[in-house]
PDB file of N, CA and C in Angstrom:
ATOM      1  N   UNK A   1     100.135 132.338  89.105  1.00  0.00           N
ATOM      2  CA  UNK A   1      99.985 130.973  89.533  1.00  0.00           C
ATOM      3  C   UNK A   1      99.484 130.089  88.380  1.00  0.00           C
ATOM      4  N   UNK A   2      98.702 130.717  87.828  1.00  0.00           N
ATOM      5  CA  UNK A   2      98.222 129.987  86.175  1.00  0.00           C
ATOM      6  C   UNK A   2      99.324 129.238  85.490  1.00  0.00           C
ATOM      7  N   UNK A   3     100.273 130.250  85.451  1.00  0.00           N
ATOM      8  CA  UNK A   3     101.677 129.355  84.220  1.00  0.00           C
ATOM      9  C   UNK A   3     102.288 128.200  85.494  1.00  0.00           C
ATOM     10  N   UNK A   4     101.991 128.014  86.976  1.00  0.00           N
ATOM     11  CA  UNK A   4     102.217 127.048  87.778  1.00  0.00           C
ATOM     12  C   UNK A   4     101.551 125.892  87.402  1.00  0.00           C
ATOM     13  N   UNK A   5     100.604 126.413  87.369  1.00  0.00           N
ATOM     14  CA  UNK A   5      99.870 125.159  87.633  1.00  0.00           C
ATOM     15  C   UNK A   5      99.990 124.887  85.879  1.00  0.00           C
ATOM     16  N   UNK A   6      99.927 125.225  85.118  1.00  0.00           N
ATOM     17  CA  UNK A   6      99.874 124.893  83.241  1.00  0.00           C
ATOM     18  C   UNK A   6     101.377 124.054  83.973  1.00  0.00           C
ATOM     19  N   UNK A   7     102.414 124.245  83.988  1.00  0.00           N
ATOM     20  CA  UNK A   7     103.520 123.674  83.290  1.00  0.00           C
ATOM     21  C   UNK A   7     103.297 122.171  84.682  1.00  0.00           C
ATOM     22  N   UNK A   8     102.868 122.379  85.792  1.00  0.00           N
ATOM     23  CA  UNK A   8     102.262 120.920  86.600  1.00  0.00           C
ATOM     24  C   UNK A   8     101.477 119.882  85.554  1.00  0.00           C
ATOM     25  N   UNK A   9     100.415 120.534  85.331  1.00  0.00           N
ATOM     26  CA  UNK A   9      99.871 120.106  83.996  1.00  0.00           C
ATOM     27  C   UNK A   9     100.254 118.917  82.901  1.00  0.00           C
ATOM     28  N   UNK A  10     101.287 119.577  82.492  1.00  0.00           N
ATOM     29  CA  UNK A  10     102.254 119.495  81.614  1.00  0.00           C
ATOM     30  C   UNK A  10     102.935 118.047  81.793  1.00  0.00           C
ATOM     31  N   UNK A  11     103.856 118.973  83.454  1.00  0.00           N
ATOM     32  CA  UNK A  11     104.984 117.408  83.720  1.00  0.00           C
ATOM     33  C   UNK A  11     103.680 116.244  84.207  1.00  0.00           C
ATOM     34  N   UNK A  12     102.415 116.589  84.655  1.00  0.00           N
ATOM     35  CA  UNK A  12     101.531 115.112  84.806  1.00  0.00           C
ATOM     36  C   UNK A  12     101.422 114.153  83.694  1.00  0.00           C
ATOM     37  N   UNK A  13     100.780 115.204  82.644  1.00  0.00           N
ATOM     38  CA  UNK A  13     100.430 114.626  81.535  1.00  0.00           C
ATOM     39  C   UNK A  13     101.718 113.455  80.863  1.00  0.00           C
ATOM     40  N   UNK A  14     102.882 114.353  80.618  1.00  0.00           N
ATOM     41  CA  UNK A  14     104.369 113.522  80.072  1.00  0.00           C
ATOM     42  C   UNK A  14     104.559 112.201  81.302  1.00  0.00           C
ATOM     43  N   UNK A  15     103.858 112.368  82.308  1.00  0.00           N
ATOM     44  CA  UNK A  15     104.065 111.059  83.221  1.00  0.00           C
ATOM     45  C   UNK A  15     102.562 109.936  83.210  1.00  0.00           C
ATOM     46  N   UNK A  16     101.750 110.566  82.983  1.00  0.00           N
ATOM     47  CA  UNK A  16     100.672 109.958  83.115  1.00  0.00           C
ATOM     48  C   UNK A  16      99.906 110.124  81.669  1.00  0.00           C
ATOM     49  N   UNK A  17      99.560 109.016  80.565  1.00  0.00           N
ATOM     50  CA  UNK A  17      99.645 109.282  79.425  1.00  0.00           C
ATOM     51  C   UNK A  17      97.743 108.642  79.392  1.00  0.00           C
ATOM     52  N   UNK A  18      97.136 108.518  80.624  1.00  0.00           N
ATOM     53  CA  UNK A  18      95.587 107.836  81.188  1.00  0.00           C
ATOM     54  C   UNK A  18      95.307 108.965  81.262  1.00  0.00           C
ATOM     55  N   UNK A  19      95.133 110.508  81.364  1.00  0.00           N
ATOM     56  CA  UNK A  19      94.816 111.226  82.041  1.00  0.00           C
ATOM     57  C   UNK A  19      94.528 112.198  80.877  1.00  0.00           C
ATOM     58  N   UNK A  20      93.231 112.510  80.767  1.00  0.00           N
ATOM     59  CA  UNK A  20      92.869 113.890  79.715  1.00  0.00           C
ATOM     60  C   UNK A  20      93.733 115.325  80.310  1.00  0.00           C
ATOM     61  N   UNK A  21      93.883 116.045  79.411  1.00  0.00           N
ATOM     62  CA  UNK A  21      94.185 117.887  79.632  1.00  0.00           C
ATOM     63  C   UNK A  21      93.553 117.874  81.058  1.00  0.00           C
ATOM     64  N   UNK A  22      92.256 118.346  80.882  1.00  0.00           N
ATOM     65  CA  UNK A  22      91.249 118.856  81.680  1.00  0.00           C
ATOM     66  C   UNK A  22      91.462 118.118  83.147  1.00  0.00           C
ATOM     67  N   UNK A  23      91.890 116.427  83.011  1.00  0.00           N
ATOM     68  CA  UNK A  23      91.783 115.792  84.476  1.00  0.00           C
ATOM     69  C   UNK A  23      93.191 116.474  85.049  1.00  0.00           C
ATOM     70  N   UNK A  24      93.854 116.229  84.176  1.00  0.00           N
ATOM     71  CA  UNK A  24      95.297 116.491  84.473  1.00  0.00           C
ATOM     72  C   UNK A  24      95.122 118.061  85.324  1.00  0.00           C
ATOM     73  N   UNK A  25      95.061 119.218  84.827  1.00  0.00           N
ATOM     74  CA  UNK A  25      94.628 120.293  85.270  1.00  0.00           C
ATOM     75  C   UNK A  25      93.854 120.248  86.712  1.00  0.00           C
ATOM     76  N   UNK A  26      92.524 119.081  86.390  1.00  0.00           N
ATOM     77  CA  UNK A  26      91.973 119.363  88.039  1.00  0.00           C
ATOM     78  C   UNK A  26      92.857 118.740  88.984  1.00  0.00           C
ATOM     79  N   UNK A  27      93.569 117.798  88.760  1.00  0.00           N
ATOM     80  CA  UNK A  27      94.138 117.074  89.567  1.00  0.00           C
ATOM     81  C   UNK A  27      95.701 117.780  89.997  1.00  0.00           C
ATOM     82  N   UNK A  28      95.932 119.014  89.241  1.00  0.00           N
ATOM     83  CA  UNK A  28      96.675 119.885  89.854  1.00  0.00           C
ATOM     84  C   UNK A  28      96.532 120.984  90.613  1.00  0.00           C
ATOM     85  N   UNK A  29      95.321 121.545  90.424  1.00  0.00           N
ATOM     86  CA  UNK A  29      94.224 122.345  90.885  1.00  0.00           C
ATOM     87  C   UNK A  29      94.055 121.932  92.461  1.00  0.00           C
ATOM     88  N   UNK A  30      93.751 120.004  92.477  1.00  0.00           N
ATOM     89  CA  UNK A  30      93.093 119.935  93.546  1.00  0.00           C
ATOM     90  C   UNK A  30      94.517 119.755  94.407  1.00  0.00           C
ATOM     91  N   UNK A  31      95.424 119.281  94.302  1.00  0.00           N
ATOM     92  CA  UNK A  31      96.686 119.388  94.743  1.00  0.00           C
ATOM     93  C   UNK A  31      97.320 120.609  95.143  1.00  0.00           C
ATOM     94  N   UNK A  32      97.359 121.400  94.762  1.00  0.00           N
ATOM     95  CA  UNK A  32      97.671 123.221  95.233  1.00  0.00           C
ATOM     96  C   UNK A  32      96.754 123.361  96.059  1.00  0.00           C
ATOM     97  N   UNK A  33      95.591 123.576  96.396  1.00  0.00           N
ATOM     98  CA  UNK A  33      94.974 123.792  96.771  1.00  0.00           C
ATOM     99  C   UNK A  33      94.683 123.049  98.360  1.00  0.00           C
ATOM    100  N   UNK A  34      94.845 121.667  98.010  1.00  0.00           N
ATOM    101  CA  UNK A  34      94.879 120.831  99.391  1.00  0.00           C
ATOM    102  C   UNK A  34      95.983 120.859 100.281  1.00  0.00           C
ATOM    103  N   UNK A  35      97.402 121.848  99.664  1.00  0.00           N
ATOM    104  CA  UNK A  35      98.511 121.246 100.457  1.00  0.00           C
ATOM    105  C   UNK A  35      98.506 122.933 100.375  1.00  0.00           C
ATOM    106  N   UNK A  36      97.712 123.832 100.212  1.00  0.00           N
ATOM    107  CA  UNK A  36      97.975 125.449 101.001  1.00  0.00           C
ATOM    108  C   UNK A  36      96.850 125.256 102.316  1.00  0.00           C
ATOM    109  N   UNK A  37      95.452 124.758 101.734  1.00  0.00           N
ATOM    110  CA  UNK A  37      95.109 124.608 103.186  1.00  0.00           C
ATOM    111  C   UNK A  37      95.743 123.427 104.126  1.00  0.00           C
ATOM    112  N   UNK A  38      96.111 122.663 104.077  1.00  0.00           N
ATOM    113  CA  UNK A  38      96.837 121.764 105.170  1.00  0.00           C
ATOM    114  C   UNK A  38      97.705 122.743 105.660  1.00  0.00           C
ATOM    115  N   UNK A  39      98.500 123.528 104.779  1.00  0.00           N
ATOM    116  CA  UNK A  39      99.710 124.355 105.440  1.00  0.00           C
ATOM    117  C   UNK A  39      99.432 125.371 106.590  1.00  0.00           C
ATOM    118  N   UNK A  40      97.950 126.233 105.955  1.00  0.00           N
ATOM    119  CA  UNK A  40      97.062 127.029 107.041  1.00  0.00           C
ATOM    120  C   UNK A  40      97.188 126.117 107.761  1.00  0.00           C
ATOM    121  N   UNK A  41      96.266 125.283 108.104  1.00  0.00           N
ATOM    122  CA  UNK A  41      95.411 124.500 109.099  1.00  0.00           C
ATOM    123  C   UNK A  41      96.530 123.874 110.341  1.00  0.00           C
ATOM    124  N   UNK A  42      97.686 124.086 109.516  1.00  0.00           N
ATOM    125  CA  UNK A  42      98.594 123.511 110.420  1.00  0.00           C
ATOM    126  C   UNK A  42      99.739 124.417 111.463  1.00  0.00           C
ATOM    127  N   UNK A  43      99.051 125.460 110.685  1.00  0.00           N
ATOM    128  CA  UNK A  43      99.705 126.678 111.641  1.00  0.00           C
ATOM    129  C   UNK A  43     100.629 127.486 110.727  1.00  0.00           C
ATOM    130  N   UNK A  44     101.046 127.152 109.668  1.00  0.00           N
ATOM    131  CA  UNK A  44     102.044 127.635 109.085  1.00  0.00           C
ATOM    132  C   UNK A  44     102.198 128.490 107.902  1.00  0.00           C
ATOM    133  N   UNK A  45     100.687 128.887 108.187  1.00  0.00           N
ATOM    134  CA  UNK A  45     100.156 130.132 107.759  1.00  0.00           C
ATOM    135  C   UNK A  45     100.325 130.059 105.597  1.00  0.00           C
ATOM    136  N   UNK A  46     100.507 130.981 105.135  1.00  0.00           N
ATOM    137  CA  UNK A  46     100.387 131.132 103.429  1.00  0.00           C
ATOM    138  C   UNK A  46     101.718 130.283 103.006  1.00  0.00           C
ATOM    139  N   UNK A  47     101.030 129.168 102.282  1.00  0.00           N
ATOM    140  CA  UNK A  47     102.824 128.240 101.478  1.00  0.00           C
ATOM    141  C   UNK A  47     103.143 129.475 100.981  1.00  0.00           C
ATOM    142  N   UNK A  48     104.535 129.032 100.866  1.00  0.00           N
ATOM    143  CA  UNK A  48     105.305 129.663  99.906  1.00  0.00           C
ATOM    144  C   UNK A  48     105.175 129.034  98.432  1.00  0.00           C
ATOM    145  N   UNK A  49     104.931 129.521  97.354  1.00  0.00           N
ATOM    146  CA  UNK A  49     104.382 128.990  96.083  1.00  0.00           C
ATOM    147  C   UNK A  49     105.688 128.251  95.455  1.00  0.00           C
ATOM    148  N   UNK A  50     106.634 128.594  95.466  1.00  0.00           N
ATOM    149  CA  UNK A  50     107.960 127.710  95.236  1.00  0.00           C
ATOM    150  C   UNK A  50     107.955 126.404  95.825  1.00  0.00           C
ATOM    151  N   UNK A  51     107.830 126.795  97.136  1.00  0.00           N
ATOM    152  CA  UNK A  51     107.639 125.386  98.079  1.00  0.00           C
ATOM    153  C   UNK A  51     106.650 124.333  97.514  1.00  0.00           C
ATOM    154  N   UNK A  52     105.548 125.166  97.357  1.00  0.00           N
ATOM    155  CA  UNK A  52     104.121 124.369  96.897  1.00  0.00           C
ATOM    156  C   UNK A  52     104.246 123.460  95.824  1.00  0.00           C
ATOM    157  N   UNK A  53     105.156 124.138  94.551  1.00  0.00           N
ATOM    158  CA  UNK A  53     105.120 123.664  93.367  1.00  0.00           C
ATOM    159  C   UNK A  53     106.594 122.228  92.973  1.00  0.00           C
ATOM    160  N   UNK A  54     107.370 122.657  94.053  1.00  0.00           N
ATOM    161  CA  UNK A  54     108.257 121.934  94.255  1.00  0.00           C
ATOM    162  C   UNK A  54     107.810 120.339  95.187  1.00  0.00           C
ATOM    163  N   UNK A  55     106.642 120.592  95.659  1.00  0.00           N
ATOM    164  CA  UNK A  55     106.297 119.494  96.616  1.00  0.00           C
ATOM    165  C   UNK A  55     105.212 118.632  95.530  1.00  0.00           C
ATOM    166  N   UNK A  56     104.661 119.284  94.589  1.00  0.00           N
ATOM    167  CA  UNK A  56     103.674 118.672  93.577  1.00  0.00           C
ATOM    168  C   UNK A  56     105.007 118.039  92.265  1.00  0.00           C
ATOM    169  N   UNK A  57     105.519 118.516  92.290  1.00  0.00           N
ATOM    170  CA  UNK A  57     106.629 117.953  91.229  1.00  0.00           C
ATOM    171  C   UNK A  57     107.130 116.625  91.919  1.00  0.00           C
ATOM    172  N   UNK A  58     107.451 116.658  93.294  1.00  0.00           N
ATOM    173  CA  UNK A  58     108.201 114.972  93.593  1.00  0.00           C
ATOM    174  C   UNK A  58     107.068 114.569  93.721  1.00  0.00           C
ATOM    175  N   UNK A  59     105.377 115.408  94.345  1.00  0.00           N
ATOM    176  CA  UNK A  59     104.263 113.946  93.883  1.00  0.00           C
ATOM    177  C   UNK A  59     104.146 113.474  92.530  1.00  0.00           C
ATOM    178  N   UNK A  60     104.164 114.102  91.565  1.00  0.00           N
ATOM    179  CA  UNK A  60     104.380 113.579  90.172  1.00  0.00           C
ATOM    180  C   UNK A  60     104.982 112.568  89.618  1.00  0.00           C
ATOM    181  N   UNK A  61     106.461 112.545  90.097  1.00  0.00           N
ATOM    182  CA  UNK A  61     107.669 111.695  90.096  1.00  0.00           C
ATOM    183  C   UNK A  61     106.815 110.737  90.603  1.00  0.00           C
ATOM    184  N   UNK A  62     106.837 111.015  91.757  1.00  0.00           N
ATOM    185  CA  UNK A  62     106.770 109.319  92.561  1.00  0.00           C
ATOM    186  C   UNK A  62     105.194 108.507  91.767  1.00  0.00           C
ATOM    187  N   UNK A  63     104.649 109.547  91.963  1.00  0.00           N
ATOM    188  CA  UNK A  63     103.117 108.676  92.062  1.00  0.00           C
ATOM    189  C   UNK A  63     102.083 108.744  90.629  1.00  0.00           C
ATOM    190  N   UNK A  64     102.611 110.280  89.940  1.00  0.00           N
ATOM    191  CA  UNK A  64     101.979 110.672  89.139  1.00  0.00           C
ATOM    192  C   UNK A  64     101.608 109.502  87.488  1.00  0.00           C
ATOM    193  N   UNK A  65     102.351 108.577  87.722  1.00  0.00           N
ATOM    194  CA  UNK A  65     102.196 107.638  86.503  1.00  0.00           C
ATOM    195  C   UNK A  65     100.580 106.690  87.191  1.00  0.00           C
ATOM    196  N   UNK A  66     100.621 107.017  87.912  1.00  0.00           N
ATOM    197  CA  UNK A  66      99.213 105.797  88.815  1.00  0.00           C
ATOM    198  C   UNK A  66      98.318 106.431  89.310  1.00  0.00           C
ATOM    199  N   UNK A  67      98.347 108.040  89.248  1.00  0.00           N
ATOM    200  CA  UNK A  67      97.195 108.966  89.492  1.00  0.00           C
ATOM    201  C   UNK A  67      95.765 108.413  89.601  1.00  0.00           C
ATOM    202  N   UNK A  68      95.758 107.954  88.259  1.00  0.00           N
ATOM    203  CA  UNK A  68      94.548 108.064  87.408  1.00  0.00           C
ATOM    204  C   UNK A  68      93.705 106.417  88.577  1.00  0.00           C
ATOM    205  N   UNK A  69      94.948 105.395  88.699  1.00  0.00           N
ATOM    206  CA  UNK A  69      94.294 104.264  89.554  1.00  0.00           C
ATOM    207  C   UNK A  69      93.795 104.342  90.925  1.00  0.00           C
ATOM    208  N   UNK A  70      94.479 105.753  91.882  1.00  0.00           N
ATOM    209  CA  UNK A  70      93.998 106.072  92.939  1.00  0.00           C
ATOM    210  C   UNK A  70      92.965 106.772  92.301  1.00  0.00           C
ATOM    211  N   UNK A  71      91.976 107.732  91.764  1.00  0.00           N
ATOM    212  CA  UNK A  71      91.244 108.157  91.957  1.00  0.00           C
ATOM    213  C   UNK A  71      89.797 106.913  91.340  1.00  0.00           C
ATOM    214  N   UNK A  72      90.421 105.816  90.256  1.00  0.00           N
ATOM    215  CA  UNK A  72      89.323 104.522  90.166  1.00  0.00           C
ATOM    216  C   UNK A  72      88.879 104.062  91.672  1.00  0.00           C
ATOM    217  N   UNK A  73      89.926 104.230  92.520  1.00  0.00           N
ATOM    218  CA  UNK A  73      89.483 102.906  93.675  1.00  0.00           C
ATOM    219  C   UNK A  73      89.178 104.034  95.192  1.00  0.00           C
ATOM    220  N   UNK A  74      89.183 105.329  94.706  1.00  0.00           N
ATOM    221  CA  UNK A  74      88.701 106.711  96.178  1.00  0.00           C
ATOM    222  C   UNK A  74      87.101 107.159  95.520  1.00  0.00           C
ATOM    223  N   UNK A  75      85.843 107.052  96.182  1.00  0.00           N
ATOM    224  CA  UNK A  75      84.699 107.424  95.859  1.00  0.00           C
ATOM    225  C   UNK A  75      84.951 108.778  95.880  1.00  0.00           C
ATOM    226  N   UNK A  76      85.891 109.488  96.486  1.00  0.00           N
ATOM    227  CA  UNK A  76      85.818 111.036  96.908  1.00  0.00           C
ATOM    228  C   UNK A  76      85.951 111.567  95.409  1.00  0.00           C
ATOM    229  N   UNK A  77      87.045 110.742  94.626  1.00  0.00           N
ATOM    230  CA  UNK A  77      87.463 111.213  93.682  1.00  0.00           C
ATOM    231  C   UNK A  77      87.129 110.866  92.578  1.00  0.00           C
ATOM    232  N   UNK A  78      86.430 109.713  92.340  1.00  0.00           N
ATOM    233  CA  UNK A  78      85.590 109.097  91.381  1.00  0.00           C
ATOM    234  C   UNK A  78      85.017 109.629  90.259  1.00  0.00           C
ATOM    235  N   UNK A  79      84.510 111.076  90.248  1.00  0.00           N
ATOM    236  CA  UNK A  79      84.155 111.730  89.701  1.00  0.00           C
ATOM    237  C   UNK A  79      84.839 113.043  88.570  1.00  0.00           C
ATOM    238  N   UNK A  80      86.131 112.383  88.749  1.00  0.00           N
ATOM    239  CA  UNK A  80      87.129 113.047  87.754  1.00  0.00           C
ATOM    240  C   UNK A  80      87.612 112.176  86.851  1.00  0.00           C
ATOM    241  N   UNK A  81      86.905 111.174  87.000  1.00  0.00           N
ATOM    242  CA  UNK A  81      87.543 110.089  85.936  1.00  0.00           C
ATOM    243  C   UNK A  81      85.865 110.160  85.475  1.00  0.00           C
ATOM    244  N   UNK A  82      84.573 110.427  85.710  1.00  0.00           N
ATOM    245  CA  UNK A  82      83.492 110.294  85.096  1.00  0.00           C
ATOM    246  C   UNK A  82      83.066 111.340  84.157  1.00  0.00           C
ATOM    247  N   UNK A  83      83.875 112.205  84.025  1.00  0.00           N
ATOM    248  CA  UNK A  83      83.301 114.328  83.263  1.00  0.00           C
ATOM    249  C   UNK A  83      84.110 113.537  82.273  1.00  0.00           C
ATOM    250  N   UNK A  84      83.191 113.960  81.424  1.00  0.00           N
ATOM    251  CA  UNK A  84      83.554 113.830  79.934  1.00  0.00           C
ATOM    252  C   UNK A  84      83.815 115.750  79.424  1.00  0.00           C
ATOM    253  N   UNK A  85      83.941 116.713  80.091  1.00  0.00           N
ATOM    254  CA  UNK A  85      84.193 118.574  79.848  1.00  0.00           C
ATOM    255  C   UNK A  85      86.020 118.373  79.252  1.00  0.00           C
ATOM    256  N   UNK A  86      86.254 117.929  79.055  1.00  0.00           N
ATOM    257  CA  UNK A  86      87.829 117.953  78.083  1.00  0.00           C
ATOM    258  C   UNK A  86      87.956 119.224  77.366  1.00  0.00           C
ATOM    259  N   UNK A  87      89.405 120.160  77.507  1.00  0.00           N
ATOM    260  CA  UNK A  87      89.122 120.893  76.820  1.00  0.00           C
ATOM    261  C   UNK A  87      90.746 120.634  76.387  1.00  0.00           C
ATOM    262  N   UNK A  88      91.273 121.523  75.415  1.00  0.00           N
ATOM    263  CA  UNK A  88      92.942 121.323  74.540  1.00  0.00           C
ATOM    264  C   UNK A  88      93.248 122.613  75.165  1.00  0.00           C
TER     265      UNK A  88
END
């Protein structure tokens, strides 16, 4: 799942040019993660990781250039635009 989420990473960063390594990474992190539990929670038991990674790629497309402005104006998320931990 590592080389998943690296090459998510990747296509964020080439779309979103506001966004450090490290945010880029959590903000794929927190994305996998939120749309396997919704998938539990919704009955539909373990995503399929194809599915998963294919559903974070059209969020990218669509939204991923403005990432960085939803998490300025969500207090939840506020705090990924404040860590200065950057790593290459």
């Amino acid at each position: 799942m590592n080389d998943r989420i690296e090459s998510l990473t990747n296509a964020l960063l080439a779309k979103n040019k506001n966004l450090s390594v490290a945010k880029a990474r959590t903000w794929m992190e927190l994305l996998w993660s939120d749309f396997e539990s919704s998938s539990a929670r919704a009955g539909y038991g373990p995503a399929n990781k194809d599915v998963v990674e294919n559903i974070i790629k059209q969020w990218i497309q669509a939204y991923g250039a403005e990432l960085h402005e939803f998490a300025g104006r969500n207090p939840k998320y506020i705090h990924l635009l404040e860590e200065s931990d950057d790593f290459q």
